[in-house]
Structures are given as C-alpha cells and as structure tokens.
C-alpha atoms as a PDB file:
ATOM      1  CA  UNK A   1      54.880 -78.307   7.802  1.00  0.00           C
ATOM      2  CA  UNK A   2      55.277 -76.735   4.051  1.00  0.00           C
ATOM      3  CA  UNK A   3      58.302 -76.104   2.491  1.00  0.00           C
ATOM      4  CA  UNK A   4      59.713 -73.942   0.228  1.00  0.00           C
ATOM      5  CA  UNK A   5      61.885 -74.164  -3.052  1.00  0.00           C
ATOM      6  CA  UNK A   6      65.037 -72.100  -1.989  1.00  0.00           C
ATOM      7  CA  UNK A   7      66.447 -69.873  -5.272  1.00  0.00           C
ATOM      8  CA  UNK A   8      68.577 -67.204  -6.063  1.00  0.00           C
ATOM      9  CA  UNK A   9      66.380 -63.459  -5.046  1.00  0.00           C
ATOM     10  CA  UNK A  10      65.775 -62.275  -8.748  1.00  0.00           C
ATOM     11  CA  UNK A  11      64.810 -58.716  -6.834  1.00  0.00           C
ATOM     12  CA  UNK A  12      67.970 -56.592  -8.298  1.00  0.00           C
ATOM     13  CA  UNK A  13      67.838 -54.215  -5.566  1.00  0.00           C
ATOM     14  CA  UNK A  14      68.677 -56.587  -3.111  1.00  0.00           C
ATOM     15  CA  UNK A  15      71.709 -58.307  -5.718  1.00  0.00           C
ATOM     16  CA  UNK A  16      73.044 -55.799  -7.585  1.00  0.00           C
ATOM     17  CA  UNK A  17      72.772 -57.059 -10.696  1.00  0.00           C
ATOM     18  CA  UNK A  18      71.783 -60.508 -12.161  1.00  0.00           C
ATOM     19  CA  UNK A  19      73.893 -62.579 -12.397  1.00  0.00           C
ATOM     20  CA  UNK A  20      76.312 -61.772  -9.556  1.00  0.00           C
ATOM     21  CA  UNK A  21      79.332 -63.766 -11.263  1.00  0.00           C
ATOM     22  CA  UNK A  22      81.231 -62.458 -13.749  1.00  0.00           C
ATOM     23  CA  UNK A  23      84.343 -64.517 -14.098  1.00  0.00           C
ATOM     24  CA  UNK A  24      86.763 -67.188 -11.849  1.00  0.00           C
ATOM     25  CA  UNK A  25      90.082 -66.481 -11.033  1.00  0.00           C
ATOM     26  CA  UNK A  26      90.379 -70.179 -10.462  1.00  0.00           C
ATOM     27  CA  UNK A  27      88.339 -72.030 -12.217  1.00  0.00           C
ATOM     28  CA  UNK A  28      88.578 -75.208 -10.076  1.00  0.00           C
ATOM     29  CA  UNK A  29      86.331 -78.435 -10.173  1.00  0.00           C
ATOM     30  CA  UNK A  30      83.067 -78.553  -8.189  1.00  0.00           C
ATOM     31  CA  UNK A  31      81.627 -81.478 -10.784  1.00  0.00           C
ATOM     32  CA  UNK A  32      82.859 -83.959  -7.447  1.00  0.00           C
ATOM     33  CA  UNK A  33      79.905 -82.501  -5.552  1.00  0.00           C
ATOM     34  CA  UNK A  34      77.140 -84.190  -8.239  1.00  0.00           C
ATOM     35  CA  UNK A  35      76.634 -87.272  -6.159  1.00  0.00           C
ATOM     36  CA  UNK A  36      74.672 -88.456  -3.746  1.00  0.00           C
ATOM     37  CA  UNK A  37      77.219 -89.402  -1.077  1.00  0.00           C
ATOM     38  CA  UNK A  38      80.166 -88.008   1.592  1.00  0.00           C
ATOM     39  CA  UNK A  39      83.450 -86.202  -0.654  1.00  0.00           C
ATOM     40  CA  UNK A  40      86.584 -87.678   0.387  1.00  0.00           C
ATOM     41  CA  UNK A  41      89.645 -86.354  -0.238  1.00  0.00           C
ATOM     42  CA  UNK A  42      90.680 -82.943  -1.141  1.00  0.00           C
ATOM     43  CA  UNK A  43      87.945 -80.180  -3.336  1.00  0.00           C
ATOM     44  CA  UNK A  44      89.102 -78.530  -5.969  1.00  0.00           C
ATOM     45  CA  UNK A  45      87.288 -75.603  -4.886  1.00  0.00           C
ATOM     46  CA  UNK A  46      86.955 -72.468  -7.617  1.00  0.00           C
ATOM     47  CA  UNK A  47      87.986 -68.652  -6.779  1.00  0.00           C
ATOM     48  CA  UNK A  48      84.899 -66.948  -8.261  1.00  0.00           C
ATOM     49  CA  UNK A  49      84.599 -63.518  -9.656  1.00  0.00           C
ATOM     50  CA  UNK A  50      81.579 -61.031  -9.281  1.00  0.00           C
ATOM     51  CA  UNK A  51      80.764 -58.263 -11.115  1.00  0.00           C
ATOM     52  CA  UNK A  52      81.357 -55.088  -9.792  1.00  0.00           C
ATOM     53  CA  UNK A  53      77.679 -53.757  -9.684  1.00  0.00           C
ATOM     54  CA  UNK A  54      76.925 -57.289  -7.432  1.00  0.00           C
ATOM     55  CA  UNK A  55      76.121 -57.270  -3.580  1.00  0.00           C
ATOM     56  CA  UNK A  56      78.184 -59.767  -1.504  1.00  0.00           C
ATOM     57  CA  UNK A  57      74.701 -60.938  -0.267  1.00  0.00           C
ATOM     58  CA  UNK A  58      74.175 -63.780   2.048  1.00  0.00           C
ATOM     59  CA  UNK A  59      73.575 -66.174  -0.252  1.00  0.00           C
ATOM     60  CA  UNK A  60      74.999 -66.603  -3.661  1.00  0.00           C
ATOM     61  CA  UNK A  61      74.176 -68.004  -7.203  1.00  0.00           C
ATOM     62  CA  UNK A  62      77.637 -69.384  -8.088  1.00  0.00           C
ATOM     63  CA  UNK A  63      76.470 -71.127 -11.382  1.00  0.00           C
ATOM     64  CA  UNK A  64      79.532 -69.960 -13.125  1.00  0.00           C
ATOM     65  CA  UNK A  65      81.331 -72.899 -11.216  1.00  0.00           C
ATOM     66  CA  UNK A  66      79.143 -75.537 -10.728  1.00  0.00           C
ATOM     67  CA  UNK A  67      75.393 -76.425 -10.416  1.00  0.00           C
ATOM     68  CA  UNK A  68      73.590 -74.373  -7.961  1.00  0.00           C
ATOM     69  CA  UNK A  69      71.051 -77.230  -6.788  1.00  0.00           C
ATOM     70  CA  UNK A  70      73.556 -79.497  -6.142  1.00  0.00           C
ATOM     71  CA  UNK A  71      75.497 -77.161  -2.908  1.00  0.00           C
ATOM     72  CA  UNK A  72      75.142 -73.665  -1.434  1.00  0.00           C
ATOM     73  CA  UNK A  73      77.513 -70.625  -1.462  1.00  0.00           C
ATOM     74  CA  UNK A  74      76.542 -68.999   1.686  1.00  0.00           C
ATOM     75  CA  UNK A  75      78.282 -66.593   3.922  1.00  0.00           C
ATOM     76  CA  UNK A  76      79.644 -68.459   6.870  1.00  0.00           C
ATOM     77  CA  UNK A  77      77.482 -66.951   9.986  1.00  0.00           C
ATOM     78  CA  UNK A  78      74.484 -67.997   7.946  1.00  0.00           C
ATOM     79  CA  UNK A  79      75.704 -71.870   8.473  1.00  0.00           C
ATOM     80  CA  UNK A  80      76.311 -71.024  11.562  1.00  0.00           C
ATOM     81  CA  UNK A  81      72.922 -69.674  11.885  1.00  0.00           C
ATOM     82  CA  UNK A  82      71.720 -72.803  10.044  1.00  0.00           C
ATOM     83  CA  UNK A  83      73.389 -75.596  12.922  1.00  0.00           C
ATOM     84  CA  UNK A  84      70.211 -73.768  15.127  1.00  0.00           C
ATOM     85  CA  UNK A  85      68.351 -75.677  12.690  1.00  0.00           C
ATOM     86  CA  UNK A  86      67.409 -79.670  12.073  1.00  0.00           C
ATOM     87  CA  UNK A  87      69.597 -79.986   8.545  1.00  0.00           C
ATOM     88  CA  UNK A  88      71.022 -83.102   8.990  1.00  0.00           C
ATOM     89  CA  UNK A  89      74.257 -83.909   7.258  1.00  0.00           C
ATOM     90  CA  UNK A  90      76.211 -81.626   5.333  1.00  0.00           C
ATOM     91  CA  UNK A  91      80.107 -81.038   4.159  1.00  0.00           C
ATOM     92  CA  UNK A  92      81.972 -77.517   3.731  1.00  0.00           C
ATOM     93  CA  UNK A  93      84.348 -76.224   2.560  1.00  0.00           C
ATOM     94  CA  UNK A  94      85.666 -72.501   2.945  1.00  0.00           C
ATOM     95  CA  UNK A  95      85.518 -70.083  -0.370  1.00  0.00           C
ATOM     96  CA  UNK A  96      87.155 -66.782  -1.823  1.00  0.00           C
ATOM     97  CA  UNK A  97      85.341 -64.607  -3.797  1.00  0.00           C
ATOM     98  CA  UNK A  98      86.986 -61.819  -5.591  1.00  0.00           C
ATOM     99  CA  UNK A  99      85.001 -58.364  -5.793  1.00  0.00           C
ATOM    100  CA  UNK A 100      86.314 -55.116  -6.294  1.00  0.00           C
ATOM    101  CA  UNK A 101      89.765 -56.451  -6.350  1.00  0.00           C
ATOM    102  CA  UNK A 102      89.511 -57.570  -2.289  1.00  0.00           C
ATOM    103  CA  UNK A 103      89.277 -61.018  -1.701  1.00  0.00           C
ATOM    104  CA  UNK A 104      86.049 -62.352   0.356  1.00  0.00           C
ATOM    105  CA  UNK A 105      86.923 -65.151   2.863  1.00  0.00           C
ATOM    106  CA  UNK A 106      83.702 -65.158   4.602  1.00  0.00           C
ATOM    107  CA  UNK A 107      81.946 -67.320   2.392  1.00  0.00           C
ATOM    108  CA  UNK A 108      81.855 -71.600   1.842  1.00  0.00           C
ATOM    109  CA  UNK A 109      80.279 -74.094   0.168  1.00  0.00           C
ATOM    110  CA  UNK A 110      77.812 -76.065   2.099  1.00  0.00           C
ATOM    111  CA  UNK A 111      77.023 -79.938   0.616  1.00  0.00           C
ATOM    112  CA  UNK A 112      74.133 -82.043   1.528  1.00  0.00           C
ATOM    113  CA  UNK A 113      75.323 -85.423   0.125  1.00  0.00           C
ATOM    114  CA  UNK A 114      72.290 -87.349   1.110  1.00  0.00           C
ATOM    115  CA  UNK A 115      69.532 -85.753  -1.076  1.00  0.00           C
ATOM    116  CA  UNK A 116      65.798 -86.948   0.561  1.00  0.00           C
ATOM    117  CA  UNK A 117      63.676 -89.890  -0.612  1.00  0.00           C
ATOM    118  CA  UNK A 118      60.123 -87.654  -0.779  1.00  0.00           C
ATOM    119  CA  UNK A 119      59.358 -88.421  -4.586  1.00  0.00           C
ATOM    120  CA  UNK A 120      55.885 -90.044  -4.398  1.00  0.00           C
ATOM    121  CA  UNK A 121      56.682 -92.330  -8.148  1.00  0.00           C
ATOM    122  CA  UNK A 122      53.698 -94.015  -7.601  1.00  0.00           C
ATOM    123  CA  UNK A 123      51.560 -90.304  -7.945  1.00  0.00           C
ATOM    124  CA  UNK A 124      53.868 -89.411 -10.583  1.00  0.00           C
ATOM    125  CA  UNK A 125      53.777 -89.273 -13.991  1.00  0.00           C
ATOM    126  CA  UNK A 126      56.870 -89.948 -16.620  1.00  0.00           C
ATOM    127  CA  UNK A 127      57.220 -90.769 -19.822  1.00  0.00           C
ATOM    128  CA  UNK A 128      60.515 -91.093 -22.245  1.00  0.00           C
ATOM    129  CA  UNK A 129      62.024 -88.219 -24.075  1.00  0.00           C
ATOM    130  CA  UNK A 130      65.016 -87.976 -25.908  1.00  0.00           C
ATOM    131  CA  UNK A 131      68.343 -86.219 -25.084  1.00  0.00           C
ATOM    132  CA  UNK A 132      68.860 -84.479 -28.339  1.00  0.00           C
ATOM    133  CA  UNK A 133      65.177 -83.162 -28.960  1.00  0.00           C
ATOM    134  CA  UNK A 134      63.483 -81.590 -26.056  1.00  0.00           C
ATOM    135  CA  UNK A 135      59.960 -81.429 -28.231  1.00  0.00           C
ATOM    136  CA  UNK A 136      59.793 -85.023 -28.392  1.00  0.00           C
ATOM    137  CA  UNK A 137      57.052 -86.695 -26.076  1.00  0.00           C
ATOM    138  CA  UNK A 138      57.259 -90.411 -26.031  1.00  0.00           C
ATOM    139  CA  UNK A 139      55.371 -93.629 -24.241  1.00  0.00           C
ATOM    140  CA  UNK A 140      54.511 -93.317 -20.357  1.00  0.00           C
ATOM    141  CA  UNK A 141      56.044 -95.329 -18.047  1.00  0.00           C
ATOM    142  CA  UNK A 142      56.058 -96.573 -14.678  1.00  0.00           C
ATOM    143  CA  UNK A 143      58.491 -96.197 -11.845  1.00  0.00           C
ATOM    144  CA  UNK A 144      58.443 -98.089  -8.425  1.00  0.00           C
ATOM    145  CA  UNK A 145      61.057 -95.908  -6.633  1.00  0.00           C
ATOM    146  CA  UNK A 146      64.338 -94.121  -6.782  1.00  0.00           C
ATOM    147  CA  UNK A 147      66.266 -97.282  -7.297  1.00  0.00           C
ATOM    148  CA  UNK A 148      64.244 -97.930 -10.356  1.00  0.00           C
ATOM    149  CA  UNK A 149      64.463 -94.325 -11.913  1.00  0.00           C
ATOM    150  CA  UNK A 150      68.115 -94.452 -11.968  1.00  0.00           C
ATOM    151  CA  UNK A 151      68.828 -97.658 -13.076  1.00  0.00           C
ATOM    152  CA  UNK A 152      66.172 -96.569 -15.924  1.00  0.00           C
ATOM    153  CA  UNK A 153      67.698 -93.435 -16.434  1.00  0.00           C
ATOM    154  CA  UNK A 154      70.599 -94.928 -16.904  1.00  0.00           C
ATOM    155  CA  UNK A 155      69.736 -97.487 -19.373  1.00  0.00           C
ATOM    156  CA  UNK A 156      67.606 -94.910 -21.381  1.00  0.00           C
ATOM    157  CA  UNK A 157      70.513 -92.542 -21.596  1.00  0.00           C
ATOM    158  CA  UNK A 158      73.009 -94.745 -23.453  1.00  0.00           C
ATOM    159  CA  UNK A 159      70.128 -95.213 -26.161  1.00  0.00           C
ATOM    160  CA  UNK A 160      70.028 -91.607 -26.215  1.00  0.00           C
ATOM    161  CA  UNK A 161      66.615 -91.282 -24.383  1.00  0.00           C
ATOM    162  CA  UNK A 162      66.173 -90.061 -21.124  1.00  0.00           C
ATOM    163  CA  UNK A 163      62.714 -90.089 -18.357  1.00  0.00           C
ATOM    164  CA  UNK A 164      60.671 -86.563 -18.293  1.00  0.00           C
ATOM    165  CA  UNK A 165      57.405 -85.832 -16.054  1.00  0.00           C
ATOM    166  CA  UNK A 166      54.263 -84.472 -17.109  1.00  0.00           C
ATOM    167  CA  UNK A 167      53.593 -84.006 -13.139  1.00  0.00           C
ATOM    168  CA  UNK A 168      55.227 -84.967 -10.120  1.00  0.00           C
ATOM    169  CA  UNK A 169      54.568 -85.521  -6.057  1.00  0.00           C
ATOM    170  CA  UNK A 170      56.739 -84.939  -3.421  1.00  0.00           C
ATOM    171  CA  UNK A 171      55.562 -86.044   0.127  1.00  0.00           C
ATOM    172  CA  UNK A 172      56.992 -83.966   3.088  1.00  0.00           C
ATOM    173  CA  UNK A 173      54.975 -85.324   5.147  1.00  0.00           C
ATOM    174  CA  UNK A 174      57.281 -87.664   7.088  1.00  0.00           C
ATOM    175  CA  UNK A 175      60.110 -84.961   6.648  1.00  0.00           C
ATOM    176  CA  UNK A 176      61.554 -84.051   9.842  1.00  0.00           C
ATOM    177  CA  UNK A 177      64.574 -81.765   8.503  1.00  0.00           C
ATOM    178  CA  UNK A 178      64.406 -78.038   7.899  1.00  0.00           C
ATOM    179  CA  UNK A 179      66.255 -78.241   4.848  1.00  0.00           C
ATOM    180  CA  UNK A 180      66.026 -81.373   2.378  1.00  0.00           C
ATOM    181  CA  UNK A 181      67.587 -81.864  -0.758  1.00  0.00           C
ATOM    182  CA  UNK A 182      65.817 -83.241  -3.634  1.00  0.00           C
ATOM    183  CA  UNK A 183      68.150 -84.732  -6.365  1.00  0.00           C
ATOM    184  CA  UNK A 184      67.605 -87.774  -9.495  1.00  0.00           C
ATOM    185  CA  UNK A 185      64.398 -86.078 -10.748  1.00  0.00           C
ATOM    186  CA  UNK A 186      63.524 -85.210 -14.158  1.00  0.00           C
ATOM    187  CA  UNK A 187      62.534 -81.448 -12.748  1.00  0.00           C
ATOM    188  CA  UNK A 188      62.209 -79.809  -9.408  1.00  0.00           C
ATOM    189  CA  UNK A 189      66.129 -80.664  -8.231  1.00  0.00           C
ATOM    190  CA  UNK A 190      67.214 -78.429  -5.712  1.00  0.00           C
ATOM    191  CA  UNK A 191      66.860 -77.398  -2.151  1.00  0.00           C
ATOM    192  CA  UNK A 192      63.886 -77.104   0.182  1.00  0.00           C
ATOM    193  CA  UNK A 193      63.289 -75.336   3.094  1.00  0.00           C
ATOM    194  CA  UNK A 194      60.519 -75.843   5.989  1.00  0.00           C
ATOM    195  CA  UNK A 195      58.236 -72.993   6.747  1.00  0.00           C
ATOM    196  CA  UNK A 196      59.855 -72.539  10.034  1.00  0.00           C
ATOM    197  CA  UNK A 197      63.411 -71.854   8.701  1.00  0.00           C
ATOM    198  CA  UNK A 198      61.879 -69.331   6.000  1.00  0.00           C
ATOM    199  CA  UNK A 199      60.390 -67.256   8.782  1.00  0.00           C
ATOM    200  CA  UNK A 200      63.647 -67.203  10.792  1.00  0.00           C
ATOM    201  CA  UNK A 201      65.885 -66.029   7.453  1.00  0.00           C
ATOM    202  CA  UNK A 202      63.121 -63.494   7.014  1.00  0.00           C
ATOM    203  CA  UNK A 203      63.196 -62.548  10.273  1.00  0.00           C
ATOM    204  CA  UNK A 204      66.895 -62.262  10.507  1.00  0.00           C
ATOM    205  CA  UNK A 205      67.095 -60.342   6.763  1.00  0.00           C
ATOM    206  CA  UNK A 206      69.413 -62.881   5.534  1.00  0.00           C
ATOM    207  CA  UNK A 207      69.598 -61.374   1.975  1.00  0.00           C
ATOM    208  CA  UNK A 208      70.044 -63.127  -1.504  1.00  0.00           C
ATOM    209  CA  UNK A 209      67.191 -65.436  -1.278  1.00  0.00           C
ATOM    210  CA  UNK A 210      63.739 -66.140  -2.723  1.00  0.00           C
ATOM    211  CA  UNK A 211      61.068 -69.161  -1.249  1.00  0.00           C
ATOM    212  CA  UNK A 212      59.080 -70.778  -3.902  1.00  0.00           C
ATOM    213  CA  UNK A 213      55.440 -72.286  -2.695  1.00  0.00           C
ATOM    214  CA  UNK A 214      56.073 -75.941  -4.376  1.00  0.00           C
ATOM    215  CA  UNK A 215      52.538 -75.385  -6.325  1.00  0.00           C
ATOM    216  CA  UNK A 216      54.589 -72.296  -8.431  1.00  0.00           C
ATOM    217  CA  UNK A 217      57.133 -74.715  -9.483  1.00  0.00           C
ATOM    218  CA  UNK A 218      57.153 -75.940 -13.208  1.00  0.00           C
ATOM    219  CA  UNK A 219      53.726 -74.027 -14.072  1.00  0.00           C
ATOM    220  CA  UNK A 220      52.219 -75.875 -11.043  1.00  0.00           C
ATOM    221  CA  UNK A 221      53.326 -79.399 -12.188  1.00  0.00           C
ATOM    222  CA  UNK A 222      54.982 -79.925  -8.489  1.00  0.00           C
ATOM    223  CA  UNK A 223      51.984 -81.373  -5.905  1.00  0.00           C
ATOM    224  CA  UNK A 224      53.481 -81.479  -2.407  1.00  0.00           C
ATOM    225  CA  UNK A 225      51.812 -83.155   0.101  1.00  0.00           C
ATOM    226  CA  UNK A 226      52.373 -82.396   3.886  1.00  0.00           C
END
C-alpha cells in the first residue's frame, strides 16, 4: 500500500491566502507536543488568528503556534471521519480559532505521540553537519537504528554538530496504519497517509490538503519501499 506525505494545499483558491494565520490571541504553549510519548496533564493550547482573506478549510497550517509535523489542526468531523480509519493512537484537544472577529470551536488538535519505526538506517545514508553552518558537509557515518540516531544526535549536538542525510529509506511495508507519523529524522518529519485514506478525503472533498508521492520529497532523496 503507498503512502503519501500529508501538507498544507499550497492551491490558493482552495485557502484563501497563504499562510492562513495571521496572529494568536493566545499565544499558548504547544512545544509539550514535541515528544514521542502520551501528554499528561493539562495543554496550554493557543487561540490562533487567521487572516481575513483565509478559508476555515478542513485542515489547517497552524505554524504560527507550533510545528505543523509534530500534530494536526483539523476540523472535528474530519477526526471523526478519521476513527473510520486504522490510525492507531492519538490525543486531542479542542481549539478556537478567531476569523472575522467570530470565534471557531469546530476545530482541535489531533497528536500521534507514537511516531512509526519505518526508517530503513541500514539503506540510509548520513553524515555530520554542523548546527551553525548549513553548507558544511562532514564524514559519513553509520547508524544501526532509532535508538542509535538519537543518542548520536544527541551527543553531536552539544559539540555543536548535528546528523544530515544525503538519502534516506522508509519501509511501509509492514505498516498496517492509515496514518503514521514519522519523527527523529534529519528530513522527511511529518505525517503519512495510506493510499486508501487519500482516496476517501478526495472522495469526501475534505479541503486544505495536498498528498506528496514519497519519491517528490527532498528532490527525490526519500525511497519508500512498500
């Protein structure tokens, strides 16, 4: 089954305008939701702001809060729509979203804190850059798996260095989940969606949404295999 790289549609007709945030009423704190496990405890959840040329669309790019590929801001009968689906575990929370001086309270932010293990290391190819100059291309080195690449990672960053790819591959094949989430990667972070689930949104007109074939990620330097 292929999947798809879920983004933001760039198609302006169909947003508004780019990008659909202006502001935040309230700025909040969604910097919790960078892990890789279950919140607990209370969110400090934002009140964002859209421009006034923007479309409330089903999905939207809330980057003015937080990061994007880390959770969702989706309209709530789309998760609703989405529990038809194999997604495995997720968290929400409900959102308001100013626009035109009415408050939207049909949106929430959706949290998959258990990002999937599909990075094929052994396939891959990294190498050490440094934090502070994004031109420089240091010695290759080899990963065994995710426990590896963070302890690495971590290591390399308080020396100021940190682990970049020249190519990676990500194995779906053993996926069983319509939507996965990829985290602890030096590109390609995000959310994924099966080919199944892409049809149905389509089908349904679900608007705000564009699916990336994996091979058109980073100038084809993503190889999925299925």
């Amino acid at each position: 089954m292929e999947y798809f790289f879920l983004q933001q549609s760039t198609r302006t007709k169909e947003v508004g305008i780019l990008p659909q945030w202006e502001s935040y009423k309230i700025k909040g704190d969604l910097n919790q939701l960078h892990g890789t496990g279950p919140i607990e405890g209370m969110v400090n959840l934002p009140e964002p702001i859209l421009r006034k040329k923007a479309r409330p669309t089903t999905y939207l790019d809330m980057t003015v809060v937080a990061n994007s590929l880390v959770y969702m801001v989706v309209k709530q009968h789309f998760l609703n729509f989405l529990m038809k689906f194999n997604i495995g575990e997720y968290q929400t929370w409900n959102l308001k979203i100013h626009h035109k001086g009415k408050v939207l309270e049909d949106y929430c932010v959706v949290y998959f804190s258990h990002p999937a293990k599909c990075v094929e290391y052994d396939l891959s190819n990294f190498y050490t850059g440094k934090i502070d100059d994004w031109r420089y291309n240091g010695k290759e080195i080899n990963i065994a798996d995710q426990d590896e690449f963070l302890t690495m990672a971590k290591d390399m960053y308080t020396a100021g260095l940190k682990i970049k790819s020249k190519s990676m591959v990500l194995n779906f094949s053993k996926i069983k989940k319509d939507i996965v989430r990829i985290a602890n990667v030096p590109f390609g972070s995000g959310y994924y969606i099966s080919e199944n689930l892409k049809n149905a949104i389509l089908e349904q007109r679900f608007t705000g949404m564009e699916f990336i074939p994996c091979e058109e990620l980073w100038n084809g330097r993503i190889k999925a295999i299925y």
